[in-house]
Structure formats: C-alpha cells, structure tokens
Protein backbone atom coordinates (compact mmCIF):
# COMPACT_ATOMS: atom_id res chain seq x y z
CA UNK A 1 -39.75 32.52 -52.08
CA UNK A 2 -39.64 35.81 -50.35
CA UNK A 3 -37.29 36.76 -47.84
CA UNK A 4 -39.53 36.48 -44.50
CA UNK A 5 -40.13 32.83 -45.40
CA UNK A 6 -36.44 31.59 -45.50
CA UNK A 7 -36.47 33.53 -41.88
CA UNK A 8 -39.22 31.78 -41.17
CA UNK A 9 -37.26 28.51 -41.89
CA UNK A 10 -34.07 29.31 -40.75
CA UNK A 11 -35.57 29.65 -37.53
CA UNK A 12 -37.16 26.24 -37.33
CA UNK A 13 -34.80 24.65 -38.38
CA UNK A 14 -32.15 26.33 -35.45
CA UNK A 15 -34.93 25.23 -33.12
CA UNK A 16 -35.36 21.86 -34.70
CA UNK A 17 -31.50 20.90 -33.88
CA UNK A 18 -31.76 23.19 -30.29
CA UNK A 19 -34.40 20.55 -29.80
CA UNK A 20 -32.86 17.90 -30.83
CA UNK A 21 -29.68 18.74 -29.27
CA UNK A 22 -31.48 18.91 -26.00
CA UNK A 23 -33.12 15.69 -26.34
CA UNK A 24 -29.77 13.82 -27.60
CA UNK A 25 -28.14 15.51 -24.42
CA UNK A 26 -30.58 13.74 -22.20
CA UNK A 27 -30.82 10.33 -23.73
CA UNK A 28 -26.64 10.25 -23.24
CA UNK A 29 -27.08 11.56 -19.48
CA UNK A 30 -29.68 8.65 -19.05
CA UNK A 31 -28.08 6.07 -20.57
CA UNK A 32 -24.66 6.69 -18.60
CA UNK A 33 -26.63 7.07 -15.70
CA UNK A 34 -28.08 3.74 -16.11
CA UNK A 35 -25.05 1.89 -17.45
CA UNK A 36 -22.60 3.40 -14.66
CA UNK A 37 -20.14 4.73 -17.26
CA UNK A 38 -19.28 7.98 -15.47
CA UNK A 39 -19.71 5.99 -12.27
CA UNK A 40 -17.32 3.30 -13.35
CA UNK A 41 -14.92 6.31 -15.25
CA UNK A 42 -15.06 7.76 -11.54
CA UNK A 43 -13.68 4.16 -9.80
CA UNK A 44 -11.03 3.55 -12.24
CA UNK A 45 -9.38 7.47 -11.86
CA UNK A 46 -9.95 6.74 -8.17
CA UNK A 47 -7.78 3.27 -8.28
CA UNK A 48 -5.28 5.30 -10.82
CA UNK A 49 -5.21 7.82 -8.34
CA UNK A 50 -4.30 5.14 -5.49
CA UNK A 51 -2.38 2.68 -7.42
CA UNK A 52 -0.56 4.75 -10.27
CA UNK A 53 0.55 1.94 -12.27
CA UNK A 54 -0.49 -1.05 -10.57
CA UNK A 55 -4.43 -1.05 -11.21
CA UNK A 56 -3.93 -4.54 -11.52
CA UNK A 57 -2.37 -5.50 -8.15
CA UNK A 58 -4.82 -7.47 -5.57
CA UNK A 59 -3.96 -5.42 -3.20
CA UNK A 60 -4.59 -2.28 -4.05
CA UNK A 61 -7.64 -3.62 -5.41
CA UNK A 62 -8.64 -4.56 -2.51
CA UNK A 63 -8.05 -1.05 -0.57
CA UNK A 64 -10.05 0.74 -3.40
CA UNK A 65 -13.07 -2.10 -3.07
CA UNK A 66 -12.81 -0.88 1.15
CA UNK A 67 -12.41 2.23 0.26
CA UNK A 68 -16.09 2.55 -1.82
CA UNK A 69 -17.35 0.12 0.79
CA UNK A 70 -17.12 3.13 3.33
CA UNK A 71 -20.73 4.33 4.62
CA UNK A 72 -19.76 7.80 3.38
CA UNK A 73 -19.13 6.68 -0.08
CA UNK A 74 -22.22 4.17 -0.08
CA UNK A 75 -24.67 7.02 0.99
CA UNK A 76 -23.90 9.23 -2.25
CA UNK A 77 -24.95 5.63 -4.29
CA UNK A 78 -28.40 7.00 -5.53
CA UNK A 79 -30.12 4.25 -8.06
CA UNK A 80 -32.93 5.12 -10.18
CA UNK A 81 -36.07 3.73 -8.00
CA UNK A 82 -38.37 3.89 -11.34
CA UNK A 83 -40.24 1.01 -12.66
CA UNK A 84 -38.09 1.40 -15.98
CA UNK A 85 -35.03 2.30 -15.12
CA UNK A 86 -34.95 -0.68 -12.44
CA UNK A 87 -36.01 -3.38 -15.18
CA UNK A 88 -33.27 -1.72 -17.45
CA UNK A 89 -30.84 -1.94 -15.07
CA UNK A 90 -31.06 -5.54 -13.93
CA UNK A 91 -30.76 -6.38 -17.33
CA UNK A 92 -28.05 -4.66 -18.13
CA UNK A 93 -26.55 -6.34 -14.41
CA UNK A 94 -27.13 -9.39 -16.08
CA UNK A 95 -26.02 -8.83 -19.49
CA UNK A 96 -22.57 -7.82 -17.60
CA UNK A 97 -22.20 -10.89 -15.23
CA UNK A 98 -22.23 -13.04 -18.54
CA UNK A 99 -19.54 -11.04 -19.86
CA UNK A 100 -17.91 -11.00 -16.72
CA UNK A 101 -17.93 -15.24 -16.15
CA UNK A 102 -17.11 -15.59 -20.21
CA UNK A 103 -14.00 -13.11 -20.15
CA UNK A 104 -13.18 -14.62 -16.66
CA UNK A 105 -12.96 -10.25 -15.97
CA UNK A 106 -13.74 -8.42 -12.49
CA UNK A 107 -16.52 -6.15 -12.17
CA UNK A 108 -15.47 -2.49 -11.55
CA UNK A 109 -17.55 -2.63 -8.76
CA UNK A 110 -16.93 -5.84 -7.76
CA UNK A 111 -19.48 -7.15 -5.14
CA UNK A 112 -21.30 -3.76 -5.42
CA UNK A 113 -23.54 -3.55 -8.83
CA UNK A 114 -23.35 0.23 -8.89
CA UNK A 115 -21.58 3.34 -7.28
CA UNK A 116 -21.78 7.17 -6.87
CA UNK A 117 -20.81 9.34 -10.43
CA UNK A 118 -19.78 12.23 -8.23
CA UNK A 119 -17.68 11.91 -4.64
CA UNK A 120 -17.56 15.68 -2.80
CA UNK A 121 -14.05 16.65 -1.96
CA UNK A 122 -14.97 16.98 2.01
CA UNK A 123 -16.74 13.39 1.86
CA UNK A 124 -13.55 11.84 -0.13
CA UNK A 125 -11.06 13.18 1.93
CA UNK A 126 -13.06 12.03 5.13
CA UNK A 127 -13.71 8.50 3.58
CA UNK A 128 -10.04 8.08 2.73
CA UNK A 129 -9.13 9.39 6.41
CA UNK A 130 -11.78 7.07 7.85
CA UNK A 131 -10.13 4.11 5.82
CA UNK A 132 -6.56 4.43 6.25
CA UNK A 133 -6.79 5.02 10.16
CA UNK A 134 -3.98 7.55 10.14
CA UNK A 135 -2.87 6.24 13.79
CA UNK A 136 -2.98 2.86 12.65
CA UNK A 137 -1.41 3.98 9.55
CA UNK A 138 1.73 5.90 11.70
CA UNK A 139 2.15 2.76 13.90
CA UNK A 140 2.50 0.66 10.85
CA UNK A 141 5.04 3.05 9.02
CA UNK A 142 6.99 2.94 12.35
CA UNK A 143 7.40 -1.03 12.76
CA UNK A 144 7.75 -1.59 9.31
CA UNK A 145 10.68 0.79 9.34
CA UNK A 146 11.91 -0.09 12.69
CA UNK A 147 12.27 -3.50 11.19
CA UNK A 148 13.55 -3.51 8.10
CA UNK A 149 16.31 -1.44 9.85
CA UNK A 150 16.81 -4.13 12.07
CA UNK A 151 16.92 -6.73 9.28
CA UNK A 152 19.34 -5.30 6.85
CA UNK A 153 21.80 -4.25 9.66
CA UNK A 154 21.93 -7.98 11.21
CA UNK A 155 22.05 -9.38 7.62
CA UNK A 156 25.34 -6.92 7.55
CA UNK A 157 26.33 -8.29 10.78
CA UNK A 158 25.75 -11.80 10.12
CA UNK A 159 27.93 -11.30 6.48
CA UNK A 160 30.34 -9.62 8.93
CA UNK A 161 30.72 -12.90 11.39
CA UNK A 162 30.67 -15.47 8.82
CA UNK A 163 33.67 -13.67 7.88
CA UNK A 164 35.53 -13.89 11.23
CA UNK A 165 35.59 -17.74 10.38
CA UNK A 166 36.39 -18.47 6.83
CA UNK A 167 37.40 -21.86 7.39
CA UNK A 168 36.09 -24.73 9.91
CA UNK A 169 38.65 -25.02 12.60
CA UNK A 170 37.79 -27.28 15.37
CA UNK A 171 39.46 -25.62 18.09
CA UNK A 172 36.88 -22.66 17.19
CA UNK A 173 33.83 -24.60 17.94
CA UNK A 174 33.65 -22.87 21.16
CA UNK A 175 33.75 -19.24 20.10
CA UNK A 176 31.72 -19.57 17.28
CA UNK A 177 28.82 -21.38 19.46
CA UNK A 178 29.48 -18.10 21.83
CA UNK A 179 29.01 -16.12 18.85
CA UNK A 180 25.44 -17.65 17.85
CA UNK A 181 24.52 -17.24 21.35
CA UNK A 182 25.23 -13.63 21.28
CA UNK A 183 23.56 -12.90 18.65
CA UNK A 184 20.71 -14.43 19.11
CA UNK A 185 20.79 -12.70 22.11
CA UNK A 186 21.14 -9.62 19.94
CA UNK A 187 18.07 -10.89 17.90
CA UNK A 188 16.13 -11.11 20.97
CA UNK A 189 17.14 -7.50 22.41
CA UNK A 190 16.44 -6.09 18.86
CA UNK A 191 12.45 -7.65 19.26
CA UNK A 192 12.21 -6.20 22.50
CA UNK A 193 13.51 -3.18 21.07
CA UNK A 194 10.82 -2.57 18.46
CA UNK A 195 7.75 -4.88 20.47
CA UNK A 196 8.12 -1.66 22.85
CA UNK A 197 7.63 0.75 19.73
CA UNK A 198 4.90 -1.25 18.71
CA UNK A 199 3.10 -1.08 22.07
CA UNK A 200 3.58 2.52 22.14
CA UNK A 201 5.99 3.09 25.23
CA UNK A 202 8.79 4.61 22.85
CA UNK A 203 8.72 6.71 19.40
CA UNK A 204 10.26 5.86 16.20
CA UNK A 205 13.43 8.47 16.74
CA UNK A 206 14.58 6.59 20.23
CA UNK A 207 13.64 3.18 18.68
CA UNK A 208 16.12 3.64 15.61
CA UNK A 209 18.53 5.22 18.40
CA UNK A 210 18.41 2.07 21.08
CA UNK A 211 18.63 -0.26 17.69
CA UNK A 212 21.71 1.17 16.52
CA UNK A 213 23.07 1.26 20.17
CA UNK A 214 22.54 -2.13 20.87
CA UNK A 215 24.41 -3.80 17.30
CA UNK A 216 27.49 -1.28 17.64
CA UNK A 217 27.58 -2.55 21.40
CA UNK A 218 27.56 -5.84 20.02
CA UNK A 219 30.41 -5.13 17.42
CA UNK A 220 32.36 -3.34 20.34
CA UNK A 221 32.32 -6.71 21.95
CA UNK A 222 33.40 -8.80 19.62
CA UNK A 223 36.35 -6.41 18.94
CA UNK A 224 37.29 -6.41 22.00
CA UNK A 225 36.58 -10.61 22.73
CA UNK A 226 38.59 -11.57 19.07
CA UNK A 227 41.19 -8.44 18.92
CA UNK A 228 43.63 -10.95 18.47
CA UNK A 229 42.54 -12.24 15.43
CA UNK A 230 40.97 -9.29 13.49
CA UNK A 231 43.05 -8.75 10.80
CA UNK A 232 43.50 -5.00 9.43
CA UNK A 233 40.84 -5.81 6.68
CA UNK A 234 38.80 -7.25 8.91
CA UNK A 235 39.13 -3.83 11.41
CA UNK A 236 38.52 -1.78 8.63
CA UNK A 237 35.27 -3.77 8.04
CA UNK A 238 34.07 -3.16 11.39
CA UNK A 239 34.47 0.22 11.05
CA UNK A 240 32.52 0.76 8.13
CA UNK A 241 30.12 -1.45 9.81
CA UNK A 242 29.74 0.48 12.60
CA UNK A 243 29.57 3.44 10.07
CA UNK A 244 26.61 2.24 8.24
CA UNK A 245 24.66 0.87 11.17
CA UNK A 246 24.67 4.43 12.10
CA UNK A 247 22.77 5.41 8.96
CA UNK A 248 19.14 5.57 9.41
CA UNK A 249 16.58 3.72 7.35
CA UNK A 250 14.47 5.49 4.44
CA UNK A 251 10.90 5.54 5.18
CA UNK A 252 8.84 2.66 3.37
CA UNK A 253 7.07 3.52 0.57
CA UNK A 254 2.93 3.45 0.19
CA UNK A 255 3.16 -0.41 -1.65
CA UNK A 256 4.77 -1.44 1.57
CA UNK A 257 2.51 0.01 4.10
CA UNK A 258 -0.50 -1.29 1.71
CA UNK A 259 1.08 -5.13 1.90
CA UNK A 260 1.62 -4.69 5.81
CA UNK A 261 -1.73 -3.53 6.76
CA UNK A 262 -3.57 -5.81 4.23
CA UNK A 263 -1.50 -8.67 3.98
CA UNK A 264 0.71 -8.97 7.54
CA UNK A 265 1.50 -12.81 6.90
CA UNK A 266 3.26 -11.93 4.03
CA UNK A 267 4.73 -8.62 5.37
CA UNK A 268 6.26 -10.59 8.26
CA UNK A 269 7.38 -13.29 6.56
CA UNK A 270 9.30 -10.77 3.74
CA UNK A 271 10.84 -8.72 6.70
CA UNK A 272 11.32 -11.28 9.31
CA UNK A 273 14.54 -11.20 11.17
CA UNK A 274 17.63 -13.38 9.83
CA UNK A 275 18.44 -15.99 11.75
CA UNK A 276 22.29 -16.83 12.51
C-alpha cells in the first residue's frame, strides 16, 4: 500500500463522517421540529422566566397559556404543511394525549398542539406588553396597595379598640355601640377613599395621604371623646398607632398582582376590609 492510496482513504473516510455528520444533523433538526422539543424547551424557560419557582401554580399557568395565546405569538406557529410530516405529527399528537390521560399530566401546550421554537425579542416584548395591559396593570398595583394599606391599619385599629374595653361593663354599652358606628363610618370613608382611586379621579400618592388622614382623625377623636379613661399605656399605644399608620405600604409583589387580575374573587375576599 503506497502512500497516495492511504490519502486516498483518509480522505473518504473524512468525507464519509462530514456526510454523515450532516445527515445526523438534519434528522435531529427534523425530528425536534416535529416533536416540539425546542418548542416545548422554549415554553417551559418562558413559564421559568414568569413564574421562577412556581411552574406549578394555576395561575401562572394560566398567564403563560394567555400569554402564547396572543396573535403575535400564534403567527410565528409555523407547522410542517407536508403530507409526511402532518401524518407524523398527528401521531405523535396522539401518542401524547394517551400519555397525557394515563399520567393524568398537562400538555405543555395545553389546548394548543404546537408552538413557535423561536419568539423575536421585539415580538416578545410587544406580546408581553399587549398581555399585561400596563394601564390595567398600574390601576391594579394601585388598589391592591391602597387596600391592603387600608386593611392592616384598621386591623391595628380594631386591636387598638378592643383594647379600650377589656371587660364587659354594662354602663359602656353606649360608647362602645358609638364606637362601632364610627368606625364603620370609618370603613365606609376608607371605600370611598380608594373607589375614587379606582375610578381614576385621584393618584396613588394622595390616596395613601387622605387614608392615613382619615384613621389618625379617627384616633384624634377617640382621644379626645375617652381622655378620661386612656390610661398612660393605653396613650402610649395611640401614639405608636398614629406612628405606624403614618408608614406607607410596600408595593405588592408580581404573585399578588397575578391573583388580583386573574383571580379577583379570591383577591377580594383575601384583602377585604375587617369588619368591627
């Protein structure tokens, strides 16, 4: 065997694997392309990217399954319109609902049987504009603040009252019925309060502002109404009170906004106002 012959096969053989290589290269592209994997990697980096650690939680779920159901996002799905590829594929769609009903599992998808592989930047960001409806969005962050402001300062208050009568005296009927009907009356100007942030005619800032207002009115009143029997405890109490009504409220976090816009019963119910 003489030298130009093992060039000979060296070379075929490099262009043997290139070949082969090649070939191996495109039977993986068209198998993922037909199975979804990179379109289904693609969805669940999209719901870690939304959820962090809660994949599993409905309701993210569910804003992820809106989120692909955006036109924007449904115009980059681009199926395989071949004879082949279409008969593959509805086999392998119902190869997967039979694991799907047997492991009791959710689709990736969901109600969709397929979805993009690659989302542009400029369509994602407009698709994730589109669906969280940023004014929507900043009217929701404002009431959901505005009121769980309200609630944990008149669950304070309330904690503060029940105090002002630690034992049932019967010749204290009458102030403490005055006291329930002031602050319901509280309760009442507190909804107006934040129904007029919700409607638009006042900003977060000035909502916060007239909230606070209105409770350390309300504690100026009853010092002033039971100064004779406010102990120095008790006056200390109202003090710090007034102190910490002054303290605004933290901004909700993303899984709160989420169960607000998605799930309001629930919201509403969670935050609802005490009642005395």
């Amino acid at each position: 065997m003489n030298l130009p012959v093992v060039i000979d096969i060296a070379i075929g053989l490099i262009f043997i694997y290139l070949t082969l290589s090649v070939l191996t290269c495109e039977i993986q592209e068209l198998i993922t392309i037909l199975l979804q994997w990179r379109a289904e990697h693609l969805k669940r980096s999209i719901e870690n990217l939304f959820t962090g650690a809660s994949v599993d939680d409905p309701l993210y779920q569910k804003f992820t399954d809106k989120f692909y159901s955006s036109p924007l996002i449904k115009a980059l799905n681009q199926e395989a319109k071949g004879r082949l590829a279409v008969s593959f594929r509805k086999g392998v769609h119902s190869i997967a609902a039979l694991y799907y009903s047997m492991t009791r599992t959710r689709s990736v998808f969901r109600h969709q049987k397929s979805g993009p592989s690659y989302i542009p930047a400029k369509i994602f960001s407009a698709a994730l504009l589109q669906q969280v409806r940023l004014k929507e969005l900043s009217q929701k962050v404002g009431e959901l603040t505005a009121r769980k402001f309200s609630a944990q300062k008149l669950a304070q208050i309330r904690t503060f009252l029940n105090a002002l009568q630690p034992k049932p005296d019967r010749s204290l009927e009458g102030e403490g019925l005055v006291l329930r009907h002031q602050y319901q009356n509280l309760q009442q100007s507190l909804d107006q309060t934040i129904a007029e942030l919700v409607s638009g005619r006042s900003n977060l800032s000035s909502c916060l502002d007239q909230l606070s207002a209105q409770m350390v009115l309300f504690l100026d009143s009853i010092d002033g109404e039971q100064s004779d029997r406010l102990t120095p405890m008790i006056r200390s109490q109202l003090a710090y009170l007034k102190q910490a009504i002054a303290q605004r409220q933290l901004e909700p976090t993303v899984t709160e906004v989420l169960q607000l816009i998605f799930d309001p019963g629930s919201a509403a119910k969670t935050l609802g106002l005490l009642i005395f």
